[in-house]
PDB file of N, CA and C in Angstrom:
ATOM      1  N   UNK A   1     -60.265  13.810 193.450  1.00  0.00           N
ATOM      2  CA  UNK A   1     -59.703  13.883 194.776  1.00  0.00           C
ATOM      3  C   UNK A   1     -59.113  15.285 195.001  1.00  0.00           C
ATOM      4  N   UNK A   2     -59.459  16.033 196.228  1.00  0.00           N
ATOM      5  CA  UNK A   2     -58.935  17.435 196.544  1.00  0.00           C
ATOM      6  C   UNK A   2     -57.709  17.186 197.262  1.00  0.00           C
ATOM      7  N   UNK A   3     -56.721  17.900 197.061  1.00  0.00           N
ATOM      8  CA  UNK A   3     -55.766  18.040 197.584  1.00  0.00           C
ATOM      9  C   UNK A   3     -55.440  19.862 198.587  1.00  0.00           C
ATOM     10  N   UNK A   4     -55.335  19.419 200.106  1.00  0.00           N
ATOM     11  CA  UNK A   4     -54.980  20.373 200.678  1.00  0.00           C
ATOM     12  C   UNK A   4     -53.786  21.465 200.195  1.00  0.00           C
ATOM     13  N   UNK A   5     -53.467  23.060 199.723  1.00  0.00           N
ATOM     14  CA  UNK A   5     -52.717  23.417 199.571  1.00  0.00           C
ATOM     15  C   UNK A   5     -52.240  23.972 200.758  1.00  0.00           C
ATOM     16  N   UNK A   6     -50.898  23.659 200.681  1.00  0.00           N
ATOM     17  CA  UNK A   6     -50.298  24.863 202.086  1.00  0.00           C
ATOM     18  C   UNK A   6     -50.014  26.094 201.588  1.00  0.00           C
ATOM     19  N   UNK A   7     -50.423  26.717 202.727  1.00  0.00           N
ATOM     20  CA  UNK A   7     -50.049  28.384 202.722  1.00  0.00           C
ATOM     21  C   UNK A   7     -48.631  28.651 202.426  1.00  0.00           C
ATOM     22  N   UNK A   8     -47.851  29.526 201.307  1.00  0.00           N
ATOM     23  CA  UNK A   8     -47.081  29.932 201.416  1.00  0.00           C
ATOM     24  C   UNK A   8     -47.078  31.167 201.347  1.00  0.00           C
ATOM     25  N   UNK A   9     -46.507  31.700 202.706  1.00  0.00           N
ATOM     26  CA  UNK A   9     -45.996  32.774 203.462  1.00  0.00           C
ATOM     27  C   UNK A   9     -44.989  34.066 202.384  1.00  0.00           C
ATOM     28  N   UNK A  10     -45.227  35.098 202.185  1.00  0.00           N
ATOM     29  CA  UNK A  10     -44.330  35.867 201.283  1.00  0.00           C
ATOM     30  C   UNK A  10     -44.238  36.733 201.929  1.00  0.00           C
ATOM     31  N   UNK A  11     -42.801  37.234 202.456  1.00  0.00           N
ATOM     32  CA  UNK A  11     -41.632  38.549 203.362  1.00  0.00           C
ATOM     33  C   UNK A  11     -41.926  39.797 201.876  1.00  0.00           C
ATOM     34  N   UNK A  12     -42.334  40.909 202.161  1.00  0.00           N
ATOM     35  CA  UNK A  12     -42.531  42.022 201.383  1.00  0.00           C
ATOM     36  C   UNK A  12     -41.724  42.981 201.959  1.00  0.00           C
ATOM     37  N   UNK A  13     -40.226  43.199 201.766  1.00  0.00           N
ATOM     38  CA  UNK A  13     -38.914  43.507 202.138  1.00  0.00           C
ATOM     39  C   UNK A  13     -39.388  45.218 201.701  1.00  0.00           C
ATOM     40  N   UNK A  14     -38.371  46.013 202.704  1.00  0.00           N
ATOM     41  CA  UNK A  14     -38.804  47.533 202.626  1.00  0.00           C
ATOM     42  C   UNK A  14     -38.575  48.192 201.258  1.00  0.00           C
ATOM     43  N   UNK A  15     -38.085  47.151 199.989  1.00  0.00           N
ATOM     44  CA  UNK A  15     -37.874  47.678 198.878  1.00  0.00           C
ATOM     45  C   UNK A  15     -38.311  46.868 198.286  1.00  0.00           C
ATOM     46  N   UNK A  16     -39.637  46.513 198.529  1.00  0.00           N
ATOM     47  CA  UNK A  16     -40.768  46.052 197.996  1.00  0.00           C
ATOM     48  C   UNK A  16     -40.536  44.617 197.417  1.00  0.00           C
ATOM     49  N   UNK A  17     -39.027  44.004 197.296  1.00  0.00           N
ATOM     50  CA  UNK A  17     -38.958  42.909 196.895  1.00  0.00           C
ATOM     51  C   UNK A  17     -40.185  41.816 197.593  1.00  0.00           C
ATOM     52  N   UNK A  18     -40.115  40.591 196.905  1.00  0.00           N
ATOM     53  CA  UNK A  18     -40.489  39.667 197.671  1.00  0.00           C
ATOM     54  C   UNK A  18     -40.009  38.296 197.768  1.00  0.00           C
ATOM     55  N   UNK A  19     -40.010  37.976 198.931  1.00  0.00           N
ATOM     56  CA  UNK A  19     -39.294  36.212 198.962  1.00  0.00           C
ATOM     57  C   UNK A  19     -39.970  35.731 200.186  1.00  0.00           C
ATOM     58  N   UNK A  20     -39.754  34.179 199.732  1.00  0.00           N
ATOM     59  CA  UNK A  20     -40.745  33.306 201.099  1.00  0.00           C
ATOM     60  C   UNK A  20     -40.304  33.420 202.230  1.00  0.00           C
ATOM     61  N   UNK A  21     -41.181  33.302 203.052  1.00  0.00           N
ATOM     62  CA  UNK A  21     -41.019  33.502 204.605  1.00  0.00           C
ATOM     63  C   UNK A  21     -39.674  32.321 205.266  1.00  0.00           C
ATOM     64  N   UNK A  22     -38.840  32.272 205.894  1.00  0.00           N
ATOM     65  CA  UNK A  22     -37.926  31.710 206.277  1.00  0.00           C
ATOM     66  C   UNK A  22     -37.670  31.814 207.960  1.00  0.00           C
ATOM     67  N   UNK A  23     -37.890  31.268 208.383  1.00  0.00           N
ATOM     68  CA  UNK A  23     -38.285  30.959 210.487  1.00  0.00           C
ATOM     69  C   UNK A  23     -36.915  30.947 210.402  1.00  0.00           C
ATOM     70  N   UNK A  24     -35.794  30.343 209.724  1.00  0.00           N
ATOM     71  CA  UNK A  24     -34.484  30.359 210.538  1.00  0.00           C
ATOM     72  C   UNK A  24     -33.736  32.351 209.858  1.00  0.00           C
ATOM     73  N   UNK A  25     -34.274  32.942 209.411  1.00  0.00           N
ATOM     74  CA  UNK A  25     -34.111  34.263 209.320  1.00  0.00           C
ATOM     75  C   UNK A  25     -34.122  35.032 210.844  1.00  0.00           C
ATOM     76  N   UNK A  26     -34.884  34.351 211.185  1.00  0.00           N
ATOM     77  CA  UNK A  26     -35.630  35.338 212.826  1.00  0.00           C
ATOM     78  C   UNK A  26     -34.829  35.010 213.567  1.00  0.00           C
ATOM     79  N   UNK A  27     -34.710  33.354 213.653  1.00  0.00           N
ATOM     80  CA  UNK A  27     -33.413  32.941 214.168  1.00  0.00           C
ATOM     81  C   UNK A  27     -31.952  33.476 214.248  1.00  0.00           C
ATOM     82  N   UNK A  28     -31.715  33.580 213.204  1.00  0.00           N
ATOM     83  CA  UNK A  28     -30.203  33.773 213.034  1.00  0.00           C
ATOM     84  C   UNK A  28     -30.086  35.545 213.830  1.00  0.00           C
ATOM     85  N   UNK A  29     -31.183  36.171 213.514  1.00  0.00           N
ATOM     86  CA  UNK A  29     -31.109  37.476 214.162  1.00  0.00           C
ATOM     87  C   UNK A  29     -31.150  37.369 215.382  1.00  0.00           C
ATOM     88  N   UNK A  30     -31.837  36.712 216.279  1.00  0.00           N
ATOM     89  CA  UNK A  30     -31.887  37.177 217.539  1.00  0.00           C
ATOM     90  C   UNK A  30     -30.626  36.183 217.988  1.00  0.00           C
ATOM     91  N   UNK A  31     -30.129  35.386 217.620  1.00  0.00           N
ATOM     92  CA  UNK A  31     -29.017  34.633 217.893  1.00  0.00           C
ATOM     93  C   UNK A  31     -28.039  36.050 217.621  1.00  0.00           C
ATOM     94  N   UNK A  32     -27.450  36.792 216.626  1.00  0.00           N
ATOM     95  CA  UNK A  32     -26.892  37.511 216.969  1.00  0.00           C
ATOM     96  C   UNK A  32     -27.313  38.775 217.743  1.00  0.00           C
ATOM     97  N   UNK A  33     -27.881  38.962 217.852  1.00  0.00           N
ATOM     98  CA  UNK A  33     -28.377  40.157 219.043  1.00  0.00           C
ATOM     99  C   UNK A  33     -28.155  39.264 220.473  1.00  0.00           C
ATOM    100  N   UNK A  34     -28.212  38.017 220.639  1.00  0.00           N
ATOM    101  CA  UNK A  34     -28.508  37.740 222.133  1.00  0.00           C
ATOM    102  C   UNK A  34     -26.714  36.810 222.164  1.00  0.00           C
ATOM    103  N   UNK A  35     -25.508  37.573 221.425  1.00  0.00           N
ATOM    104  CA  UNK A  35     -24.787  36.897 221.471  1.00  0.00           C
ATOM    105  C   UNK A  35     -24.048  36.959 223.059  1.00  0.00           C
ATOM    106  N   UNK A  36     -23.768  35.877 223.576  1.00  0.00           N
ATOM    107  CA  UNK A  36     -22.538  36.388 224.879  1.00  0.00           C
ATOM    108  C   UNK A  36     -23.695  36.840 225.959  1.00  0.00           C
ATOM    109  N   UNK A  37     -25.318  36.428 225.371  1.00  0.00           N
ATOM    110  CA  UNK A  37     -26.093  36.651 226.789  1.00  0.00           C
ATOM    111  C   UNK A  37     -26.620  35.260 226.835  1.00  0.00           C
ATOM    112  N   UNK A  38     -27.154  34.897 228.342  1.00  0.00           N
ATOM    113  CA  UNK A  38     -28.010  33.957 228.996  1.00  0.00           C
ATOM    114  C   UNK A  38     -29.045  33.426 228.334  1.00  0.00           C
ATOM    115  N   UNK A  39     -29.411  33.700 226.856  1.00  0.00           N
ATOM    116  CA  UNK A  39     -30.807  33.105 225.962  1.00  0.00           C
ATOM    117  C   UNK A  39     -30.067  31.601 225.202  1.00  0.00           C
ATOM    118  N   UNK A  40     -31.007  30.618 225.786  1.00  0.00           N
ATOM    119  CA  UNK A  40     -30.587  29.465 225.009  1.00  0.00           C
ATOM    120  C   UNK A  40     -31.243  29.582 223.851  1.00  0.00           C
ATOM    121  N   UNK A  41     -30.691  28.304 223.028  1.00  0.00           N
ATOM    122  CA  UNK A  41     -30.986  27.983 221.631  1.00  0.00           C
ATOM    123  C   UNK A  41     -32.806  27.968 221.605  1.00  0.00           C
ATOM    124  N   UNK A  42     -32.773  26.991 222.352  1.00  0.00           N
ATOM    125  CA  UNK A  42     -34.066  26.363 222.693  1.00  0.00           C
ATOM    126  C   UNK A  42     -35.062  27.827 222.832  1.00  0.00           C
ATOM    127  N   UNK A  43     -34.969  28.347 223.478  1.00  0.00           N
ATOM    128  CA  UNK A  43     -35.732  29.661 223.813  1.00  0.00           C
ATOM    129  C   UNK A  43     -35.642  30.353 222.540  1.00  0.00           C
ATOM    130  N   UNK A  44     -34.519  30.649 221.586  1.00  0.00           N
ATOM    131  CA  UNK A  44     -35.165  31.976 220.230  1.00  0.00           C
ATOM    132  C   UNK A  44     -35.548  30.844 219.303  1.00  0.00           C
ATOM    133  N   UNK A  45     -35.367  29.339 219.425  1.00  0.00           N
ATOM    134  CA  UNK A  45     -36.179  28.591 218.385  1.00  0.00           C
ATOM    135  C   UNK A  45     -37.506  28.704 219.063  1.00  0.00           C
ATOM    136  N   UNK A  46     -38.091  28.340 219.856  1.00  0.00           N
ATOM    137  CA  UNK A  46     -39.484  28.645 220.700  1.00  0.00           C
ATOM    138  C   UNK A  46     -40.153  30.271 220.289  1.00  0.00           C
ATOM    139  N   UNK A  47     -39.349  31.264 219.889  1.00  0.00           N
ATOM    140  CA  UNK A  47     -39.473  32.528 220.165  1.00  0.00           C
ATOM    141  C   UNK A  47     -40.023  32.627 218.566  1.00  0.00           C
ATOM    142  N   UNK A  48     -39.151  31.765 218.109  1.00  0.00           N
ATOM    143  CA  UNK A  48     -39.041  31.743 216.553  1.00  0.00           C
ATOM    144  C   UNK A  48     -40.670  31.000 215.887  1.00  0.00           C
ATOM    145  N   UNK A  49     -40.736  29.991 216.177  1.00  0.00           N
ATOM    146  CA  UNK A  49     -41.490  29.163 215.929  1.00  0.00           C
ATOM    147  C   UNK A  49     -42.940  29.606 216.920  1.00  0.00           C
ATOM    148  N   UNK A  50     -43.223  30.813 217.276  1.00  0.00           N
ATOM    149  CA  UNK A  50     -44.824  31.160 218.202  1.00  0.00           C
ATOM    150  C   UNK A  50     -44.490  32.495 216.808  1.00  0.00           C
ATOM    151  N   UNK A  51     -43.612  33.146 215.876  1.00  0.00           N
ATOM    152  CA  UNK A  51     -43.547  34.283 215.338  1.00  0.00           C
ATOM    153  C   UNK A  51     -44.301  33.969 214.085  1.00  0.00           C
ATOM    154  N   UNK A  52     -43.635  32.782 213.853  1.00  0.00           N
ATOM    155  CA  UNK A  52     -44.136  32.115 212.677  1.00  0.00           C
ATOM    156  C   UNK A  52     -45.969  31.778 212.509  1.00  0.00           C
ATOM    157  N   UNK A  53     -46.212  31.005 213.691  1.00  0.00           N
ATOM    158  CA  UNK A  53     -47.495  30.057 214.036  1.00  0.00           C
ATOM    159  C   UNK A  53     -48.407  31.810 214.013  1.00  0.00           C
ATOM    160  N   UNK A  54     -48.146  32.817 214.535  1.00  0.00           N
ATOM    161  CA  UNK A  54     -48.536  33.956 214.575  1.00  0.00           C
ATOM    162  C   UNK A  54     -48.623  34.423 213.161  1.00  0.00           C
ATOM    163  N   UNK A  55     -47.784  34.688 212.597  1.00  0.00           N
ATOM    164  CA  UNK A  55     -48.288  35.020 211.194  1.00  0.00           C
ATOM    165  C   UNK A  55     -49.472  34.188 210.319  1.00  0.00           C
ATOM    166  N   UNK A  56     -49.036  32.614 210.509  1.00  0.00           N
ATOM    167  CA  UNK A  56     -49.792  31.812 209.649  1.00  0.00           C
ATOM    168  C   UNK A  56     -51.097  32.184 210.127  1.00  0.00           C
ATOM    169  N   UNK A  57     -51.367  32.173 211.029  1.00  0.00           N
ATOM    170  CA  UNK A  57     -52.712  31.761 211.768  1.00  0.00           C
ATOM    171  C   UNK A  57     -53.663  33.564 211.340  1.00  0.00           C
ATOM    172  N   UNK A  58     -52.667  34.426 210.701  1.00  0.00           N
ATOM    173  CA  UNK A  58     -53.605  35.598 209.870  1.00  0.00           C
ATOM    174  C   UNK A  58     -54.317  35.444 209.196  1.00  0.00           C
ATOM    175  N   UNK A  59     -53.794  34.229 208.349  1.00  0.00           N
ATOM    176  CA  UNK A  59     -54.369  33.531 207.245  1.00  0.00           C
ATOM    177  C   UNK A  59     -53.921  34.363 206.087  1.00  0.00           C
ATOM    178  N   UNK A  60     -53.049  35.435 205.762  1.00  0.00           N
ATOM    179  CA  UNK A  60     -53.000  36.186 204.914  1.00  0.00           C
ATOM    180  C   UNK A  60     -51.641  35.745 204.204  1.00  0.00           C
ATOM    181  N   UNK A  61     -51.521  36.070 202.674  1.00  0.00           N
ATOM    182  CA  UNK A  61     -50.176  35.345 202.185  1.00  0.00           C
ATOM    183  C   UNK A  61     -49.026  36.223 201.920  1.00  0.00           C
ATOM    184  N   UNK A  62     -49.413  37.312 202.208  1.00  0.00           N
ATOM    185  CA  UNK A  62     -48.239  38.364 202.701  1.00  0.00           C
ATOM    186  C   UNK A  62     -47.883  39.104 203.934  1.00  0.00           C
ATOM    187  N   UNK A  63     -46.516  39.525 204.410  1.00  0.00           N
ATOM    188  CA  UNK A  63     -46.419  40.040 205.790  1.00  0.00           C
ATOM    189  C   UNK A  63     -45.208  40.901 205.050  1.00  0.00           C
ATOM    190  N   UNK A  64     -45.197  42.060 205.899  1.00  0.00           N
ATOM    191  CA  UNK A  64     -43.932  43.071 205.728  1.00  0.00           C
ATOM    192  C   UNK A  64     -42.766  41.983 206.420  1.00  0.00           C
ATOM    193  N   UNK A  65     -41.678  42.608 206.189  1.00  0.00           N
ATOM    194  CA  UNK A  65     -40.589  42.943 207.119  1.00  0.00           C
ATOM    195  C   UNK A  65     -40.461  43.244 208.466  1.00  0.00           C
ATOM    196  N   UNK A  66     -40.974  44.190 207.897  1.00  0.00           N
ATOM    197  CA  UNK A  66     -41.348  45.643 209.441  1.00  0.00           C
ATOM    198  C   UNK A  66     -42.208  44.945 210.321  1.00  0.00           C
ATOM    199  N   UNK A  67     -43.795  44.318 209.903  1.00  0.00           N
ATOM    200  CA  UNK A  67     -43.675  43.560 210.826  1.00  0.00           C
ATOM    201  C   UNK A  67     -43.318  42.674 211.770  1.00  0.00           C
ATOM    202  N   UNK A  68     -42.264  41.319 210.633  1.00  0.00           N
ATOM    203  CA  UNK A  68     -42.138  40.749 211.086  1.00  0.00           C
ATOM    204  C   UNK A  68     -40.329  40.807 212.324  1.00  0.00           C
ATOM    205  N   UNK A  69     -40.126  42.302 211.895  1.00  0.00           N
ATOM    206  CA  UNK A  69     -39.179  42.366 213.019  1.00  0.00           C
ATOM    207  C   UNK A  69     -40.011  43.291 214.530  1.00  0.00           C
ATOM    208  N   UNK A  70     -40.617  44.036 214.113  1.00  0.00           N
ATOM    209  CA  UNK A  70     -41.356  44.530 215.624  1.00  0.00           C
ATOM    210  C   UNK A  70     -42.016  43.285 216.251  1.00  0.00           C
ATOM    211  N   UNK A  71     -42.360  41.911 215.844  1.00  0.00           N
ATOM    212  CA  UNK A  71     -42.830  41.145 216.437  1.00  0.00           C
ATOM    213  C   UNK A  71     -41.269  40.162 217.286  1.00  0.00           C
ATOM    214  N   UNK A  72     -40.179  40.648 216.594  1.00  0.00           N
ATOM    215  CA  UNK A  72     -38.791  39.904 216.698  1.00  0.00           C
ATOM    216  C   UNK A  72     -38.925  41.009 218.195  1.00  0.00           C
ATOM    217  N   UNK A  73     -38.192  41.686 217.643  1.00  0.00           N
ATOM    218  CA  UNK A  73     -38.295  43.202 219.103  1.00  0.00           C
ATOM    219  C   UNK A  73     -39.100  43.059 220.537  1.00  0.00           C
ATOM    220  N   UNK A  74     -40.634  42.114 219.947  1.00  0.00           N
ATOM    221  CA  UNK A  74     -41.476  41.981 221.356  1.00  0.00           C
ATOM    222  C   UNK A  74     -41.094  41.015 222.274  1.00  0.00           C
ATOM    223  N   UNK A  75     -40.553  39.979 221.317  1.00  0.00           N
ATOM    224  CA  UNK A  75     -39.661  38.491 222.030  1.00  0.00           C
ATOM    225  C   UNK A  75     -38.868  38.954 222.817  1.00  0.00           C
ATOM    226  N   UNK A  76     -37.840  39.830 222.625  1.00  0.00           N
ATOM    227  CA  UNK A  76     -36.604  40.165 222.581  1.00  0.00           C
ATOM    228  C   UNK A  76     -36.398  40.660 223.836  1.00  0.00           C
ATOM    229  N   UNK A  77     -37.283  41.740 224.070  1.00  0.00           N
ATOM    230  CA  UNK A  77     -37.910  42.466 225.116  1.00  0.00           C
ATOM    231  C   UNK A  77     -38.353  41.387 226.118  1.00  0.00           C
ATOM    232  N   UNK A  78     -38.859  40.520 226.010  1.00  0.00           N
ATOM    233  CA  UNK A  78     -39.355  39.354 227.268  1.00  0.00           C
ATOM    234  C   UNK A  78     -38.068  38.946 227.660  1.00  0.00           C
ATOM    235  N   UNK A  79     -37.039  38.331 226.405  1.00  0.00           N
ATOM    236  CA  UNK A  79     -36.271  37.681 226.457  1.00  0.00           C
ATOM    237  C   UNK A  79     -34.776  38.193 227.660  1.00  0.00           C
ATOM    238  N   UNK A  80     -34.537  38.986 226.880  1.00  0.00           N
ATOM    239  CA  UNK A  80     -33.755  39.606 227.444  1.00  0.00           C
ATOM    240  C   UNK A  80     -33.159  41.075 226.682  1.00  0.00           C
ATOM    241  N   UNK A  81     -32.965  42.072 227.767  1.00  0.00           N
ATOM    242  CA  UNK A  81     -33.372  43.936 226.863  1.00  0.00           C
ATOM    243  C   UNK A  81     -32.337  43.629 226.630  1.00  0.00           C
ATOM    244  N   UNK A  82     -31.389  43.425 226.619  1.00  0.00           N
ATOM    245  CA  UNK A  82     -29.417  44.079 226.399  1.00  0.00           C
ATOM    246  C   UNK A  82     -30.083  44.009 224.270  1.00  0.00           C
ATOM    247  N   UNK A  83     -30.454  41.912 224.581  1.00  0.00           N
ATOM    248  CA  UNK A  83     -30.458  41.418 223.056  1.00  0.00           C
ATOM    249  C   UNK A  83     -31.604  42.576 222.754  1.00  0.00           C
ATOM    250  N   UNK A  84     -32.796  43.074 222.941  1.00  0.00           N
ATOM    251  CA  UNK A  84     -33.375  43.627 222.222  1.00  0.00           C
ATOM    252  C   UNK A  84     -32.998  45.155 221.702  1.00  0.00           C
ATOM    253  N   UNK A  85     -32.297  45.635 222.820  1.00  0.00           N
ATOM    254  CA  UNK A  85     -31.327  47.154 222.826  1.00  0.00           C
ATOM    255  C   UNK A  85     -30.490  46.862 221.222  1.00  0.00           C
ATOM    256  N   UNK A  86     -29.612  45.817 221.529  1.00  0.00           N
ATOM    257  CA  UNK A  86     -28.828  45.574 220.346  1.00  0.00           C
ATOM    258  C   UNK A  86     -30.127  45.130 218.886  1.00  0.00           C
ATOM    259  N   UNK A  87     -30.771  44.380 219.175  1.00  0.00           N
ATOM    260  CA  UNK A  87     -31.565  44.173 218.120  1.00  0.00           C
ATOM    261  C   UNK A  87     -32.368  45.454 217.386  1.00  0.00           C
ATOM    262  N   UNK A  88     -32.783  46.303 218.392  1.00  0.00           N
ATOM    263  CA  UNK A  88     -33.473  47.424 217.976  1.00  0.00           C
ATOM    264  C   UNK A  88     -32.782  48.554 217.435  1.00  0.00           C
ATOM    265  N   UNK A  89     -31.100  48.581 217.797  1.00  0.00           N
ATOM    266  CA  UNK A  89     -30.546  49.356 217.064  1.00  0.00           C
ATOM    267  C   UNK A  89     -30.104  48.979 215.844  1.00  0.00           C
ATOM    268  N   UNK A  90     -29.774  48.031 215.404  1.00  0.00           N
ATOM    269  CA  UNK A  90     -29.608  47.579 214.196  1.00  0.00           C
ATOM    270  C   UNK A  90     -31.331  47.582 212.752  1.00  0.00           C
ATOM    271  N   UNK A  91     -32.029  47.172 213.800  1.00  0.00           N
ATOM    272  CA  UNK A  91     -33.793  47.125 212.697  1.00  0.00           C
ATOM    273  C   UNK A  91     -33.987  48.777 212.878  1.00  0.00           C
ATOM    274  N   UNK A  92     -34.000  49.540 213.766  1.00  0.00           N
ATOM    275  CA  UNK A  92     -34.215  50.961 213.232  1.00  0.00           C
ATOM    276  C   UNK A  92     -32.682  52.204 213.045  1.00  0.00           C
ATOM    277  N   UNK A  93     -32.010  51.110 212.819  1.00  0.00           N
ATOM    278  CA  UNK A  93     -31.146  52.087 212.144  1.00  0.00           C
ATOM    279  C   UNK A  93     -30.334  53.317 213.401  1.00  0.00           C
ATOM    280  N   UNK A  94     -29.850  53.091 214.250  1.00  0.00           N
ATOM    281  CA  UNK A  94     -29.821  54.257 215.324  1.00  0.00           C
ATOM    282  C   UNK A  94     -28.773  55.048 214.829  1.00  0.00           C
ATOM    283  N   UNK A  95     -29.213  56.523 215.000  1.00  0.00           N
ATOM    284  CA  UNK A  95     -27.967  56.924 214.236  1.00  0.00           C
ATOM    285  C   UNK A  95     -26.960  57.296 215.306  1.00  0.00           C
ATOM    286  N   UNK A  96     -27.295  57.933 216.658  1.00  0.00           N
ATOM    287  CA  UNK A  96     -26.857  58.357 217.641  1.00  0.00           C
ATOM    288  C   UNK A  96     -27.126  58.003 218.954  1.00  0.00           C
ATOM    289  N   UNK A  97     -26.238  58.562 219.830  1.00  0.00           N
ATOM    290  CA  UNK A  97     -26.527  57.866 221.215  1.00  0.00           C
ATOM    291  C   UNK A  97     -28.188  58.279 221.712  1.00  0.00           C
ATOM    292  N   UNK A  98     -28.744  59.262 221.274  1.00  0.00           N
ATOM    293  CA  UNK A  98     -30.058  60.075 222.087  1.00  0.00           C
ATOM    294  C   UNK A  98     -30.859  58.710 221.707  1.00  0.00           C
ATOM    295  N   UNK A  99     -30.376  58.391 220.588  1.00  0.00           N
ATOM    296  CA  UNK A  99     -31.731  57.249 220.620  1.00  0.00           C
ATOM    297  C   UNK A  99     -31.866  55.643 221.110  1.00  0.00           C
ATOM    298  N   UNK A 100     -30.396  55.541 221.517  1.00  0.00           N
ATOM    299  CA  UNK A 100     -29.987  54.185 222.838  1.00  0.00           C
ATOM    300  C   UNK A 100     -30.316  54.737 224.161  1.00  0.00           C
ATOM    301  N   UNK A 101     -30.395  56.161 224.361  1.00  0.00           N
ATOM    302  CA  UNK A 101     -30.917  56.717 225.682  1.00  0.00           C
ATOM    303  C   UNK A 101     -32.207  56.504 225.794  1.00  0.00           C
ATOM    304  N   UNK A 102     -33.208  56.952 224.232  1.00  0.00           N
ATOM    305  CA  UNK A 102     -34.274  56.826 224.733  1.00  0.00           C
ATOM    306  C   UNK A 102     -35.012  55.450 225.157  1.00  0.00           C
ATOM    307  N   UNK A 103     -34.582  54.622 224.450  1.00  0.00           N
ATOM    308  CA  UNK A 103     -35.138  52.840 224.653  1.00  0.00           C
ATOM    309  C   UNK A 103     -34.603  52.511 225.727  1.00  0.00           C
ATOM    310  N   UNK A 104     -33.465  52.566 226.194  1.00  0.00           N
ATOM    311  CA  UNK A 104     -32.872  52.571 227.652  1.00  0.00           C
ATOM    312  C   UNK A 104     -34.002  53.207 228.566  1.00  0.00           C
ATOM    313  N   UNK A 105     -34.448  54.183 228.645  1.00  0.00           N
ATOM    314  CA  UNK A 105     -35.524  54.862 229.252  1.00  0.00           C
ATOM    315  C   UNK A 105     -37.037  54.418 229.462  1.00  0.00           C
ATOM    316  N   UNK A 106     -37.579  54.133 227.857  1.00  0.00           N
ATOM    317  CA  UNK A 106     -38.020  53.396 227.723  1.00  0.00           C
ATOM    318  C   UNK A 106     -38.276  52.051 228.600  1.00  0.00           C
ATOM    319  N   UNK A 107     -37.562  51.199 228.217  1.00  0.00           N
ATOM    320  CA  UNK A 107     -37.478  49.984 229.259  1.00  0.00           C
ATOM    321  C   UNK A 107     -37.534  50.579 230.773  1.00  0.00           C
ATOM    322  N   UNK A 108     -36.598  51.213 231.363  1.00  0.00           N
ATOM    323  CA  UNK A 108     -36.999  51.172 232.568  1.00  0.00           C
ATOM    324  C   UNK A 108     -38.282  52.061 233.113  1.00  0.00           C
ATOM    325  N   UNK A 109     -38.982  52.247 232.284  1.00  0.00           N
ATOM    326  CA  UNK A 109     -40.316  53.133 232.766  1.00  0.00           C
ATOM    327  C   UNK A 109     -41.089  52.405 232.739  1.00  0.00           C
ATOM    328  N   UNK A 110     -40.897  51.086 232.080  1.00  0.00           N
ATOM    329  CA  UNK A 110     -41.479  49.639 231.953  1.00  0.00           C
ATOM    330  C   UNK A 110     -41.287  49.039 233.118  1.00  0.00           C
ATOM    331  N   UNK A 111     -39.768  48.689 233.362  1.00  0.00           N
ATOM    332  CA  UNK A 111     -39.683  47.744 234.416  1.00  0.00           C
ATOM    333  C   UNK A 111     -38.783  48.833 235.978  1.00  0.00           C
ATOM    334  N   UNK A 112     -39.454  49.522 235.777  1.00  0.00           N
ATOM    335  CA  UNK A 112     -38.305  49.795 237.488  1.00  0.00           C
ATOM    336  C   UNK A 112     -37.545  49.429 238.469  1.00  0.00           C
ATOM    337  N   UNK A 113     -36.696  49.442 238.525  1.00  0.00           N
ATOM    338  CA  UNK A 113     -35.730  48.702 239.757  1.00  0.00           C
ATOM    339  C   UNK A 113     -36.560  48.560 240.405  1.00  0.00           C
ATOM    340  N   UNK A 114     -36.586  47.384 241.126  1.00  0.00           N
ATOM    341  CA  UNK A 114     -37.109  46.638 242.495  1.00  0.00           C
ATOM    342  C   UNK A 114     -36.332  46.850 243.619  1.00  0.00           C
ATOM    343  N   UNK A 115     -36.547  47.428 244.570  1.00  0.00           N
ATOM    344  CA  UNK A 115     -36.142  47.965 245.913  1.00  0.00           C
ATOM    345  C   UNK A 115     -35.980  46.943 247.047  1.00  0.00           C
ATOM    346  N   UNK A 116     -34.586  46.434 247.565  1.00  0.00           N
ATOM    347  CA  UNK A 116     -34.682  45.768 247.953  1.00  0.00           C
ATOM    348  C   UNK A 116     -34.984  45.233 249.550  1.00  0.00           C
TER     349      UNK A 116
END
């Protein structure tokens, strides 16, 4: 009798460690990045759980980090910018204001005020 194996998922951390993939990791991040804003629970578990279904569905049994936060960053960005502003300064490290100016910029070259 064959038995189906499940895929287990392995996080390849920027210092090469490795440990299993964990969905409430993604969670807990954008929960603090989207603290004191308008994103329900329901929405970064949803956000959480399409990040996940996205990796599996590579079929591959390793994923960076790095990926799996620029894919956090793309949510974030739908979700709401303040949480992704805050999220993106913390995953790339910002050292100074030029570089909250530039993603600030960024975004709005994306979305432009609407004229009313």
């Amino acid at each position: 009798m064959e038995e189906i194996e499940e895929m287990k998922l392995i996080v390849v951390k920027s210092d090469s460690k490795r440990e299993p993939f964990d969905r409430r990791k993604i969670v807990r991040g954008m929960e603090l990045a989207c603290k004191g804003r308008p994103v329900s629970a329901e929405a970064l578990e949803e956000a959480a759980m399409e990040i996940e279904r996205l990796l599996y569905n590579r079929l591959e049994k390793e994923v960076t980090s790095r990926e799996i936060g620029e894919m956090v960053m793309e949510r974030l960005k739908t979700l709401d910018q303040v949480a992704y502003v805050r999220f993106a300064s913390v995953y790339r490290q910002f050292e100074d204001a030029t570089q909250f100016k530039e993603i600030v910029n960024m975004l709005r070259r994306q979305n432009p005020p609407r004229k009313p």
